[in-house]
C-alpha atoms as a PDB file:
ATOM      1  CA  UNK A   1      -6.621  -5.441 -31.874  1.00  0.00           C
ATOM      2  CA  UNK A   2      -9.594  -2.746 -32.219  1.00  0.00           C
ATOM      3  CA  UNK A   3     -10.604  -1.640 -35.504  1.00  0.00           C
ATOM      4  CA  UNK A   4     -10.175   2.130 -35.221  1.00  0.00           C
ATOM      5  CA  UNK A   5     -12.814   4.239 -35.386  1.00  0.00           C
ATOM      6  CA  UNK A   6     -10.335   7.200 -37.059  1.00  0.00           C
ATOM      7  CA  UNK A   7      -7.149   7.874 -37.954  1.00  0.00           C
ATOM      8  CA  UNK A   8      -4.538  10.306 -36.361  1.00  0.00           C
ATOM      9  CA  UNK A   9      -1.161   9.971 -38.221  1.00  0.00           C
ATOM     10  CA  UNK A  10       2.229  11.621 -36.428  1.00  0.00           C
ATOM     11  CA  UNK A  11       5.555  11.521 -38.588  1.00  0.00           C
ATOM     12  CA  UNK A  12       8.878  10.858 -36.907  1.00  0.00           C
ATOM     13  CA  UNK A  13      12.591   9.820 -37.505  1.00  0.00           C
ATOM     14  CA  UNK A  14      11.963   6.472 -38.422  1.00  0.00           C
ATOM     15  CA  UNK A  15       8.870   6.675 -36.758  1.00  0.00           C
ATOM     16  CA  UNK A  16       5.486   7.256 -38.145  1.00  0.00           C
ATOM     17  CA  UNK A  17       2.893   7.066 -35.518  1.00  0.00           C
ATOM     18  CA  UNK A  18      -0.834   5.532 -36.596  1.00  0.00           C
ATOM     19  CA  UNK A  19      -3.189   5.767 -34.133  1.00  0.00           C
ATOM     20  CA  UNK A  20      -7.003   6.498 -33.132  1.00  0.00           C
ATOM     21  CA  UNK A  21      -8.626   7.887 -30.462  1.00  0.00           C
ATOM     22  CA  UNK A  22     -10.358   5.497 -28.250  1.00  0.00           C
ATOM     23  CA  UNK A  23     -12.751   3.990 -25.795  1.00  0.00           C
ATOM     24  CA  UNK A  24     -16.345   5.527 -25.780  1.00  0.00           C
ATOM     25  CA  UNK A  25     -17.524   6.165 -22.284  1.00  0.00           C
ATOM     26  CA  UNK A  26     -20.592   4.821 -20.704  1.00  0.00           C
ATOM     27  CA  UNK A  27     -23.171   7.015 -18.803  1.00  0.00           C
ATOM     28  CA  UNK A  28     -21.829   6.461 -15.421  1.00  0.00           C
ATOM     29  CA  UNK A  29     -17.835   7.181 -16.617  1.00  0.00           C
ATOM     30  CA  UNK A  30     -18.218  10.048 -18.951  1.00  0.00           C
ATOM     31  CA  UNK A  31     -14.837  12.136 -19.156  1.00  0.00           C
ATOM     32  CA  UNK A  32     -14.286  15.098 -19.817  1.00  0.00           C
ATOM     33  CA  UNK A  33     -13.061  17.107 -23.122  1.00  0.00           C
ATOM     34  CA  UNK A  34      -9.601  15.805 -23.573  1.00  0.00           C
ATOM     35  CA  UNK A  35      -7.105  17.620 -25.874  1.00  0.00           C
ATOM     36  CA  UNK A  36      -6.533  15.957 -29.099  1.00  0.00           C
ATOM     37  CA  UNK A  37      -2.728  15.176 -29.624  1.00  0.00           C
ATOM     38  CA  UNK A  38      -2.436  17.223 -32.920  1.00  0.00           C
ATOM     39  CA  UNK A  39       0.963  16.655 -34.629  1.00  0.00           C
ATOM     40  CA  UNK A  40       2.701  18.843 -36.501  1.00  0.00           C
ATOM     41  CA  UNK A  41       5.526  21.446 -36.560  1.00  0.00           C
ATOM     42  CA  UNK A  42       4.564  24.674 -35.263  1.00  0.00           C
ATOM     43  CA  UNK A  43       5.118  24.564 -31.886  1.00  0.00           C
ATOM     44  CA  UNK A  44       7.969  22.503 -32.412  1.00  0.00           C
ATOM     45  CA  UNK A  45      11.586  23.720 -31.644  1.00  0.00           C
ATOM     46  CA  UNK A  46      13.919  23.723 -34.747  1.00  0.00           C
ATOM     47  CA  UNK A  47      14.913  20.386 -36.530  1.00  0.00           C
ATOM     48  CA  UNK A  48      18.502  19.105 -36.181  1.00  0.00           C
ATOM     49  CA  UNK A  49      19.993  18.024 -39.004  1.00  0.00           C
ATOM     50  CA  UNK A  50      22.707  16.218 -37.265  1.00  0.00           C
ATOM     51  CA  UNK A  51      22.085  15.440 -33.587  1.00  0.00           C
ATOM     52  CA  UNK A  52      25.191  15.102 -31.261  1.00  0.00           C
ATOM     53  CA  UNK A  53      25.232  11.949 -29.651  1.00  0.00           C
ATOM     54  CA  UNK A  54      24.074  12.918 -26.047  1.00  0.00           C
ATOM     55  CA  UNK A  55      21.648  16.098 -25.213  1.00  0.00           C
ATOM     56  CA  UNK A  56      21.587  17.942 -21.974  1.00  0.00           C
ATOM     57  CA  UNK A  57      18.802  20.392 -23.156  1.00  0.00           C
ATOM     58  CA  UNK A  58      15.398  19.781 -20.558  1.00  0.00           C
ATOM     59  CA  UNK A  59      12.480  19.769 -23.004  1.00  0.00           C
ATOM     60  CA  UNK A  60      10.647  22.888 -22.259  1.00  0.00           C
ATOM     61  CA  UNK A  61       6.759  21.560 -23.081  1.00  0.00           C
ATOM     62  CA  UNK A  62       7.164  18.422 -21.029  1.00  0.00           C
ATOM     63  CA  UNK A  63       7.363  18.857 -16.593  1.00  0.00           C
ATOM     64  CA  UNK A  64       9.381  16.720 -14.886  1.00  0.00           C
ATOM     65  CA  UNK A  65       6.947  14.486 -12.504  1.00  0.00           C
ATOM     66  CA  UNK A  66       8.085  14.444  -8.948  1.00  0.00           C
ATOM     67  CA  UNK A  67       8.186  10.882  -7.490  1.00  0.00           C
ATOM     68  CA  UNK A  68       6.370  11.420  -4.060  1.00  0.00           C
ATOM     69  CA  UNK A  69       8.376   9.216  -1.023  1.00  0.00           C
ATOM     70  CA  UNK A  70       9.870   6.726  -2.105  1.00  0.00           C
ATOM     71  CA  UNK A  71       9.412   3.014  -0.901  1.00  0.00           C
ATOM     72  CA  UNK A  72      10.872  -0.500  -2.095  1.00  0.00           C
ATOM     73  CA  UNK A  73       8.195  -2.267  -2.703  1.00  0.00           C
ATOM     74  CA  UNK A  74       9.031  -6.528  -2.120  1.00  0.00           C
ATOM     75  CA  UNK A  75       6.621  -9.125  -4.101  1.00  0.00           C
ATOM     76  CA  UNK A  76       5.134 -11.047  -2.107  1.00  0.00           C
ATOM     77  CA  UNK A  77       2.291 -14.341  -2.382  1.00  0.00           C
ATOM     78  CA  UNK A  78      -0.620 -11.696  -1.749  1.00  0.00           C
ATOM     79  CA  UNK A  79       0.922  -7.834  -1.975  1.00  0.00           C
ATOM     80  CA  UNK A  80       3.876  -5.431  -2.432  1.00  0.00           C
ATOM     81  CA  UNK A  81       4.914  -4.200   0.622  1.00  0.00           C
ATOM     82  CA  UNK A  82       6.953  -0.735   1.008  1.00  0.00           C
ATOM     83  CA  UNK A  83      10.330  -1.292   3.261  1.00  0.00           C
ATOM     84  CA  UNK A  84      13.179   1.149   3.261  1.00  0.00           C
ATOM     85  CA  UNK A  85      13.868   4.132   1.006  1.00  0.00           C
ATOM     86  CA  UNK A  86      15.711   2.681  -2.043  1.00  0.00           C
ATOM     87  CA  UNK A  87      15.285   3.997  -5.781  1.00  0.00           C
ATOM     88  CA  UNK A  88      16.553   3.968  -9.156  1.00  0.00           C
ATOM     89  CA  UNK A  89      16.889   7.228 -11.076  1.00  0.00           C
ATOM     90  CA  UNK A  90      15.081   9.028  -8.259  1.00  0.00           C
ATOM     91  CA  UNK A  91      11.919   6.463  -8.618  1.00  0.00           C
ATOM     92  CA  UNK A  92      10.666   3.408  -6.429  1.00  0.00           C
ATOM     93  CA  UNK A  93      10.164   0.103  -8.050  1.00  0.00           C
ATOM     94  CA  UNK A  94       6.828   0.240 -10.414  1.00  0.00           C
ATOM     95  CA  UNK A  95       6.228   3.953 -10.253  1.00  0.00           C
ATOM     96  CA  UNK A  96       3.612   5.796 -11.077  1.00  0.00           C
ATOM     97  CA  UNK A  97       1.832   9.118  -9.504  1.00  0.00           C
ATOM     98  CA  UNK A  98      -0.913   8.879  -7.330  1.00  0.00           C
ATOM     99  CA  UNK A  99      -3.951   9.453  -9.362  1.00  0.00           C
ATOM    100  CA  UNK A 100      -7.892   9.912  -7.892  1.00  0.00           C
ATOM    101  CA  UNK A 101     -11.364  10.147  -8.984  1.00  0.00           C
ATOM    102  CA  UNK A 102     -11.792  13.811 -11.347  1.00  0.00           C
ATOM    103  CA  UNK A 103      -8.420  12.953 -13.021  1.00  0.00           C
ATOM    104  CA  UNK A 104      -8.438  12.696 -17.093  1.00  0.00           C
ATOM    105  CA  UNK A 105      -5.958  11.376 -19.652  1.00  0.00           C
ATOM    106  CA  UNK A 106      -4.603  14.471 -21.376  1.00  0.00           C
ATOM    107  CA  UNK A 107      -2.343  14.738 -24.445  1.00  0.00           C
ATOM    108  CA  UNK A 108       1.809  14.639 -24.129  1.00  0.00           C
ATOM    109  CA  UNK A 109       2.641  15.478 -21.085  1.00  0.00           C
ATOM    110  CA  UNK A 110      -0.586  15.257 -19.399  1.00  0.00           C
ATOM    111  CA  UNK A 111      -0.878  11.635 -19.860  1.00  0.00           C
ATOM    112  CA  UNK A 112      -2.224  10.510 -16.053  1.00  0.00           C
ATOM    113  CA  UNK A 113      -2.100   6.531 -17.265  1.00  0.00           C
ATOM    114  CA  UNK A 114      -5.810   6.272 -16.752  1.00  0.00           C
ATOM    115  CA  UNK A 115      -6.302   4.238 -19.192  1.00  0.00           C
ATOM    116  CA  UNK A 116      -3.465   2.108 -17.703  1.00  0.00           C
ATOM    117  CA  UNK A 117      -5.223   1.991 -14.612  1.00  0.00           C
ATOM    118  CA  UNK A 118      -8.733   0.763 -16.215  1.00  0.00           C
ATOM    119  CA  UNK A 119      -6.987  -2.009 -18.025  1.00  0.00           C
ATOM    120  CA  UNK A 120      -4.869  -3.389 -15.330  1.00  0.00           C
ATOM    121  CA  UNK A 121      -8.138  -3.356 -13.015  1.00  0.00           C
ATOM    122  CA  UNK A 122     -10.089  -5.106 -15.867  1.00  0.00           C
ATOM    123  CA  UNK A 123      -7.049  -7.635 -15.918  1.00  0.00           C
ATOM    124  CA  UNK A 124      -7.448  -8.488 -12.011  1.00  0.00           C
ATOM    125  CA  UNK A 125     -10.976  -9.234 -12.398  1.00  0.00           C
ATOM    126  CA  UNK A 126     -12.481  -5.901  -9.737  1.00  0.00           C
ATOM    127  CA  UNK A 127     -13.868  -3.568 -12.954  1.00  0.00           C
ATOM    128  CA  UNK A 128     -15.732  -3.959 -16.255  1.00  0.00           C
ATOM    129  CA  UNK A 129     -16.372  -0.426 -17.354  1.00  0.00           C
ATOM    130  CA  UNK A 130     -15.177   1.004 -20.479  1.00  0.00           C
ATOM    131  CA  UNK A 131     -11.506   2.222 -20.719  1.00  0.00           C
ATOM    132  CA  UNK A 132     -12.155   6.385 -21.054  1.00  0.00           C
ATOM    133  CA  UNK A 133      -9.145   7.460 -20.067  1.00  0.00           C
ATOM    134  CA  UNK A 134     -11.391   9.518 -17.009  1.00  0.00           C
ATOM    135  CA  UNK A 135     -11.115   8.545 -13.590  1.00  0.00           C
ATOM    136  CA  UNK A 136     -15.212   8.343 -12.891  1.00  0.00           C
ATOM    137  CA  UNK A 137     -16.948   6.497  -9.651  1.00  0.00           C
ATOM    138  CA  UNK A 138     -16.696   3.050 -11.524  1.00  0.00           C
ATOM    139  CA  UNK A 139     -13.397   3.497 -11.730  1.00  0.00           C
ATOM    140  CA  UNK A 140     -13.256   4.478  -8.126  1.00  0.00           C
ATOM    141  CA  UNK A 141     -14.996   1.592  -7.215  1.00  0.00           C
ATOM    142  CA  UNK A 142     -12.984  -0.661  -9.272  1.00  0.00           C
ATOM    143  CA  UNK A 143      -9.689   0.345  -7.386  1.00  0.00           C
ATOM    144  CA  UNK A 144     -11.762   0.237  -3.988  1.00  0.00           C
ATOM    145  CA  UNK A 145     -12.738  -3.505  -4.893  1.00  0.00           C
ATOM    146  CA  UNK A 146      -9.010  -3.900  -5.942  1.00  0.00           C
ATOM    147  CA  UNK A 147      -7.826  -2.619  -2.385  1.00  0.00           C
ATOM    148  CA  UNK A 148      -9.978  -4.557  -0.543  1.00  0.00           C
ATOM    149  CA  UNK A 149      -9.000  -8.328  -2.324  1.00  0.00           C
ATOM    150  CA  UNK A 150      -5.337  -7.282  -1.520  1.00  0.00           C
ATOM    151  CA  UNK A 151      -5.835  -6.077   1.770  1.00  0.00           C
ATOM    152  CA  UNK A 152      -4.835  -2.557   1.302  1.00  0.00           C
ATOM    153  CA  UNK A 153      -6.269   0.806   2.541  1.00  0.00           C
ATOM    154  CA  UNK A 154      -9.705   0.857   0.802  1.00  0.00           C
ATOM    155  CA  UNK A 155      -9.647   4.994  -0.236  1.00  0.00           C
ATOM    156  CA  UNK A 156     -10.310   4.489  -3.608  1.00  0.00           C
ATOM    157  CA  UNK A 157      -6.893   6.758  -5.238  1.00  0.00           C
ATOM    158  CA  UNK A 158      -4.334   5.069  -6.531  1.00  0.00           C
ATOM    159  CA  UNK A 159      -1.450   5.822  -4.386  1.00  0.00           C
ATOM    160  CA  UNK A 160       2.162   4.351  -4.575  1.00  0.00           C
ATOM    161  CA  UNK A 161       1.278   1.092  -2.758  1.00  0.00           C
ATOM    162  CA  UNK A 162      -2.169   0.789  -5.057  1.00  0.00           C
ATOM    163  CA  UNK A 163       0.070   0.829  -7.919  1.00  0.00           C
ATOM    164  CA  UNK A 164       2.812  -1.434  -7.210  1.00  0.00           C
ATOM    165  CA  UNK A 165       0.613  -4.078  -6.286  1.00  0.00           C
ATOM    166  CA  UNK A 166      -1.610  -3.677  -9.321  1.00  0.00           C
ATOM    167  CA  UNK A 167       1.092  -3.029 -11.663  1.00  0.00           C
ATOM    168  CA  UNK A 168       2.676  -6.754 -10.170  1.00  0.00           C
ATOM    169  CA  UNK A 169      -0.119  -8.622 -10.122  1.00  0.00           C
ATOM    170  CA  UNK A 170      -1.230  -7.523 -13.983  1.00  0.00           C
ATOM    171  CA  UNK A 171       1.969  -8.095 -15.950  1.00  0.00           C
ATOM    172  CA  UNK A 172       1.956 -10.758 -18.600  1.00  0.00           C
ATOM    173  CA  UNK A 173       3.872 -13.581 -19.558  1.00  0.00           C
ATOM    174  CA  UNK A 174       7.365 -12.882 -17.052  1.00  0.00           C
ATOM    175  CA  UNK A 175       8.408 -15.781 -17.680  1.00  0.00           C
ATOM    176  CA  UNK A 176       8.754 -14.938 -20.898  1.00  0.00           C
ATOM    177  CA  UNK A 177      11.001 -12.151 -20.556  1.00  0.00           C
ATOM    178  CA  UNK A 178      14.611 -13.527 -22.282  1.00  0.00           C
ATOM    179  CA  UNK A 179      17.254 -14.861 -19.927  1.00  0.00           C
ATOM    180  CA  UNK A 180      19.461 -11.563 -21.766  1.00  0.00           C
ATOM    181  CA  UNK A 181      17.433  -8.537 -19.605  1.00  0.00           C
ATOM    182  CA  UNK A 182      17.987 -10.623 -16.299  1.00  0.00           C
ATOM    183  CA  UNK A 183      21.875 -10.088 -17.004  1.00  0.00           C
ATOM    184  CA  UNK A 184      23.893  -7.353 -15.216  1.00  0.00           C
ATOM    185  CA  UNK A 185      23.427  -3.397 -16.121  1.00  0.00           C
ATOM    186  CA  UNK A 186      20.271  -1.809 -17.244  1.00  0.00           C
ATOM    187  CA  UNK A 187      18.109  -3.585 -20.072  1.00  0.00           C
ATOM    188  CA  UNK A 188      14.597  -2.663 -20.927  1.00  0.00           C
ATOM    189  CA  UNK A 189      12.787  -5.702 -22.739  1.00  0.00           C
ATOM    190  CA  UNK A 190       9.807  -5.103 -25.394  1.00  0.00           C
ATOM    191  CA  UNK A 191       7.261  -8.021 -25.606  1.00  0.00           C
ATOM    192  CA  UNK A 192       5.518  -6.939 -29.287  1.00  0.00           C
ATOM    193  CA  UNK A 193       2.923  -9.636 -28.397  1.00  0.00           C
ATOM    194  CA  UNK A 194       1.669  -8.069 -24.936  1.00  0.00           C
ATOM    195  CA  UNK A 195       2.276  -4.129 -25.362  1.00  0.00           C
ATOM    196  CA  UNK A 196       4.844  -4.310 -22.129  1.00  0.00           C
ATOM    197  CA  UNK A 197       7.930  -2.355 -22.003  1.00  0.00           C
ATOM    198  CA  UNK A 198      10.246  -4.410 -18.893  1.00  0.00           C
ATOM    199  CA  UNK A 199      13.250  -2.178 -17.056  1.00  0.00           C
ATOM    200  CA  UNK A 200      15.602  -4.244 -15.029  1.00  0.00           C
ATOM    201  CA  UNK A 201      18.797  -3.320 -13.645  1.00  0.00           C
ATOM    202  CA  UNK A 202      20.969  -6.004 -12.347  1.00  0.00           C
ATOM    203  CA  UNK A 203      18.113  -8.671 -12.677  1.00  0.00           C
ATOM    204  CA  UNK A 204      15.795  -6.743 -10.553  1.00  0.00           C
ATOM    205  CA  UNK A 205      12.720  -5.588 -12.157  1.00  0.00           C
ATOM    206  CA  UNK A 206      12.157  -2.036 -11.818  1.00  0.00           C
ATOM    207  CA  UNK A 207       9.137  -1.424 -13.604  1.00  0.00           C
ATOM    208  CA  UNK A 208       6.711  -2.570 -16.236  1.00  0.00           C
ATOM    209  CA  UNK A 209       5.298   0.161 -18.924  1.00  0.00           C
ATOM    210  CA  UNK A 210       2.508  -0.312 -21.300  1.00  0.00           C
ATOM    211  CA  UNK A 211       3.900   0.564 -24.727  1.00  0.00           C
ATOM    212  CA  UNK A 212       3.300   0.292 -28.899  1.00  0.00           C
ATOM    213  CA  UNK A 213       5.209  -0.496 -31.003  1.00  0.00           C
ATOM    214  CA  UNK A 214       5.859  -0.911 -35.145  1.00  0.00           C
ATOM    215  CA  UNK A 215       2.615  -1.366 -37.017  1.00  0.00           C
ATOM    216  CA  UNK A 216       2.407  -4.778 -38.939  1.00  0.00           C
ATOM    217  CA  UNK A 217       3.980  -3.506 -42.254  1.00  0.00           C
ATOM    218  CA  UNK A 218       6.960  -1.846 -40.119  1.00  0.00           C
ATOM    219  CA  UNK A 219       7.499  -4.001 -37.736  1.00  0.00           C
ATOM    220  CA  UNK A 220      10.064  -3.237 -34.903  1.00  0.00           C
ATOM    221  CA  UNK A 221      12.976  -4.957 -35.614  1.00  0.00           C
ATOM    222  CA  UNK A 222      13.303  -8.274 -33.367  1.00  0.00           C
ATOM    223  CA  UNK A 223      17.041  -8.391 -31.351  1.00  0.00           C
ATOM    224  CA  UNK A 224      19.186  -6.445 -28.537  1.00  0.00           C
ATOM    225  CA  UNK A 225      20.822  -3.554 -28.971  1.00  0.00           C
ATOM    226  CA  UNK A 226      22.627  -0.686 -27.309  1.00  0.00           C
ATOM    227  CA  UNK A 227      21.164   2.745 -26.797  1.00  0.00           C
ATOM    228  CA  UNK A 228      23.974   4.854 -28.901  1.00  0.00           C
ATOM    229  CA  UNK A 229      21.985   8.615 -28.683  1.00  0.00           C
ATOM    230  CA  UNK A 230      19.715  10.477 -26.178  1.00  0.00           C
ATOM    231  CA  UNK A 231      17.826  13.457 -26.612  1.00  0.00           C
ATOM    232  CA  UNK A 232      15.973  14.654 -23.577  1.00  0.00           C
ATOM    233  CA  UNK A 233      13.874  16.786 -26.843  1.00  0.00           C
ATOM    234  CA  UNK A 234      14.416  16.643 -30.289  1.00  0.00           C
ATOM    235  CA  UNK A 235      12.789  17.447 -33.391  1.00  0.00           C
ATOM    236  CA  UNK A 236      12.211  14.767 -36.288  1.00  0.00           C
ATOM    237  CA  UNK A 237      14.806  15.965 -39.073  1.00  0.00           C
ATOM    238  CA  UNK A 238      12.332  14.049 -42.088  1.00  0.00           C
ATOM    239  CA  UNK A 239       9.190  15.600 -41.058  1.00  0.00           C
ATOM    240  CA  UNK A 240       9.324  17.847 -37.817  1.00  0.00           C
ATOM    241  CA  UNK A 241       7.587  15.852 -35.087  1.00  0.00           C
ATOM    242  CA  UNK A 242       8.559  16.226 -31.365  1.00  0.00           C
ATOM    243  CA  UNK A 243       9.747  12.894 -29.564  1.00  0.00           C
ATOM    244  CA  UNK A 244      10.199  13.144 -26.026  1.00  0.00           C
ATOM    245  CA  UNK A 245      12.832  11.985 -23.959  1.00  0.00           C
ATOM    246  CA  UNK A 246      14.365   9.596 -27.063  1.00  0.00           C
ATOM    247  CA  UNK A 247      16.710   6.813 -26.953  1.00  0.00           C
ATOM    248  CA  UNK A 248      18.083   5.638 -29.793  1.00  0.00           C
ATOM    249  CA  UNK A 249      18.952   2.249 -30.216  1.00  0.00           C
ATOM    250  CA  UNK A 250      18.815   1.010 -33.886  1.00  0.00           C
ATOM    251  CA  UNK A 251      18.998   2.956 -37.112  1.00  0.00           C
ATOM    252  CA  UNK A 252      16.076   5.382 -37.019  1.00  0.00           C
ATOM    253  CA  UNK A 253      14.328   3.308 -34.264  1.00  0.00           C
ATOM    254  CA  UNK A 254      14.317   4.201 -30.538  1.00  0.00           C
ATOM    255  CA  UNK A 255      12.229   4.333 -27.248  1.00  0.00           C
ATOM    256  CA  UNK A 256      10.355   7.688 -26.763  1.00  0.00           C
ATOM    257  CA  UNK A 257       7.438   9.562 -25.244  1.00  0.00           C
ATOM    258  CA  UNK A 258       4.672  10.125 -27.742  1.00  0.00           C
ATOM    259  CA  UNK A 259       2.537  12.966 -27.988  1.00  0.00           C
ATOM    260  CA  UNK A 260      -0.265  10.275 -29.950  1.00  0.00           C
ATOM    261  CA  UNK A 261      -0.403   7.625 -28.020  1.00  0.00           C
ATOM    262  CA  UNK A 262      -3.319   7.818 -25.708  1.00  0.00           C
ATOM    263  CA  UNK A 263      -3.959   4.132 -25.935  1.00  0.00           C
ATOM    264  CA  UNK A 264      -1.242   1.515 -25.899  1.00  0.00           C
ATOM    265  CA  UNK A 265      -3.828  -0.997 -27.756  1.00  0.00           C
ATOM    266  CA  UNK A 266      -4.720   1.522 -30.136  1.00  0.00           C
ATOM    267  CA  UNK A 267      -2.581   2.279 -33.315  1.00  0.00           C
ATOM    268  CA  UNK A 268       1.226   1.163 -33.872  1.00  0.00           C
ATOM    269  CA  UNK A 269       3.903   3.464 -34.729  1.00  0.00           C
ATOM    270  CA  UNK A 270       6.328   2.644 -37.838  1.00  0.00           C
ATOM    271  CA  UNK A 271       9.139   0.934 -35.624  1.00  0.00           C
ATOM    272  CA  UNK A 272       9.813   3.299 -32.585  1.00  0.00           C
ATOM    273  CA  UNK A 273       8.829   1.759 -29.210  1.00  0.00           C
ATOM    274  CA  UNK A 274       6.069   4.442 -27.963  1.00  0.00           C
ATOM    275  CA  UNK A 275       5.726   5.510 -24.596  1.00  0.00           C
ATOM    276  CA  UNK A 276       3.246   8.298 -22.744  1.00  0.00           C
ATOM    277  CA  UNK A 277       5.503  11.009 -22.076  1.00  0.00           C
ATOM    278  CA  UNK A 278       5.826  10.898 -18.197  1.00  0.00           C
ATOM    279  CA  UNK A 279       6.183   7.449 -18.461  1.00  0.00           C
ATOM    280  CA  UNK A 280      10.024   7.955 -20.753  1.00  0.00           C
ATOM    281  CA  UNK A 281      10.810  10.641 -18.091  1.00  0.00           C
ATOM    282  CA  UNK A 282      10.842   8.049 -15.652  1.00  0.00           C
ATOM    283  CA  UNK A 283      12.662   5.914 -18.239  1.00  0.00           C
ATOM    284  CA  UNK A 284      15.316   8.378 -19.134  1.00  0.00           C
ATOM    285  CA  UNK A 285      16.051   9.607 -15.498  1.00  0.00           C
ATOM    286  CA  UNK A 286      16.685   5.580 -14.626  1.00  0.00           C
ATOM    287  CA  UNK A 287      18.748   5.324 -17.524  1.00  0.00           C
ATOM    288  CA  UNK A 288      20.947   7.880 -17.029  1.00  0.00           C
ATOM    289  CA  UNK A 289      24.465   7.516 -17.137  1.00  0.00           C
ATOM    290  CA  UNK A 290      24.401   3.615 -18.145  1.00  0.00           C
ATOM    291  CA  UNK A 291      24.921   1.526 -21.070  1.00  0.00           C
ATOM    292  CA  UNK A 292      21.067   0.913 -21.728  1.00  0.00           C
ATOM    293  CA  UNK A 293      20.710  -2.499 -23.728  1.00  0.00           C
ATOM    294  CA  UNK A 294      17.304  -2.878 -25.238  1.00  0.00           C
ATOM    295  CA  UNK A 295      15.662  -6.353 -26.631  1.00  0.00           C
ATOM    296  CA  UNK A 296      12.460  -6.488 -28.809  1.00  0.00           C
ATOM    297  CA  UNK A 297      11.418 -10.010 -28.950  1.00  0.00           C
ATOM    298  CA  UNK A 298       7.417 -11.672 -29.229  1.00  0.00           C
ATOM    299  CA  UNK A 299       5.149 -11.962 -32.148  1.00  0.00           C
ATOM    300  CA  UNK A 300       3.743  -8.773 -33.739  1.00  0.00           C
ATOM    301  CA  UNK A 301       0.323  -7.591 -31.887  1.00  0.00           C
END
């Protein structure tokens, strides 16, 4: 893990969020200003003391991203190729918007996964910039080179097909995944070790989400569990910290959208599985109406 250059601590149910701004550009990628998660309690909407089980409130600060046409995509040898219109929750498999050159990681809800992107690209081997969180021309390049190896249409954005081809060829350790999440219904998996957050519904894997969890002195617990609460917005009732689009699963400890993380390799919360914010949109609308089981299994990282 990277030593952090500074620390930004959030408080939440259970959850206490440590992180650090990250990644120092290089002259070619330089971003531009991006906000500063700051957390805290004035903006935030009154605390609830005792939280009904299910919420049907939208959370006002946070848009709902619109999934652009939908395509299945089918893993093949070489690619993911898009067949016929099927979707989970409104999403096709390994979602994520189309992103281009100009775009910028913001805070919360402006999250654009640009730092996803730079990692995953590093991973296949087609960029070795620094991980900004801006969408520069070495970037651009990076997901051109990435487009040409798998023989799609070099434009340098990251459209839908971009995206599930990158986000299949870059996930870690599958084999891993326990033989529980491959069982029927809907089961997200959280590999501590590799930062990955797995969604599968009936042994197909929907998508693959680069998360954080518990810092090494609060550990998320290890085991599976059943998500018993939802809040689509809520208000820590300790110490007044939004969490976005929360499932609760065990004790204090749930899966959320956090208005901190801006690096999933930076920081660890204080058991709560963190998410960027769009990213648990995606995750709650796919869960919706299901018996969610969740399993937390790998070594701390």
């Amino acid at each position: 893990m990277r030593k952090p250059a500074h620390l930004v601590i959030s408080l939440v149910t259970g959850c206490i969020f440590t992180g650090v701004l990250s990644g120092a550009a290089s002259a070619e990628e330089v971003p531009g200003p991006t906000a500063t998660p700051t957390p805290g309690v004035s903006a935030s909407p009154t605390v609830t003391s005792s939280p009904s089980p299910v919420s049907t409130t939208s959370p006002a600060p946070v848009p709902t991203p619109s999934p652009s046409a939908v395509t299945t995509p089918t893993a093949t040898a070489t690619t993911v190729r898009s067949t016929a219109a099927v979707t989970l929750g409104g999403y096709p498999r390994f979602y994520r918007p189309t992103r281009q050159r100009g775009d910028r990681d913001g805070a919360a809800a402006q999250m654009k996964n640009i730092r996803e992107l730079q990692y995953r690209l590093r991973w296949s081997g087609v960029y070795t910039g620094p991980v900004t969180g801006y969408f520069g021309p070495l970037t651009e390049d990076g997901v051109k080179a990435f487009q040409r190896k798998y023989l799609l249409p070099v434009t340098g954005k990251a459209d839908l097909r971009t995206w599930q081809t990158l986000i299949s060829k870059t996930t870690k350790r599958l084999s891993a995944v326990p033989s529980v999440c491959k069982r029927s219904g809907f089961h997200t998996c959280y590999d501590r070790s590799t930062h990955q957050l797995f969604a599968y519904e009936n042994g197909v894997l929907w998508n693959v989400w680069l998360v954080r969890g518990g810092d090494k002195s609060a550990q998320t617990d290890l085991g599976t569990f059943t998500v018993f609460a939802r809040y689509a917005y809520k208000t820590s009732s300790i110490y007044g910290s939004p969490m976005y689009y929360f499932q609760k699963y065990n004790g204090g400890e749930g899966i959320h959208g956090s208005q901190t993380m801006l690096d999933p390799f930076v920081g660890h919360s204080y058991g709560c599985v963190n998410m960027y914010v769009p990213d648990a949109k995606v995750l709650w609308d796919m869960s919706a109406n299901k018996r969610h089981i969740v399993t937390v299994y790998g070594a701390w990282s």
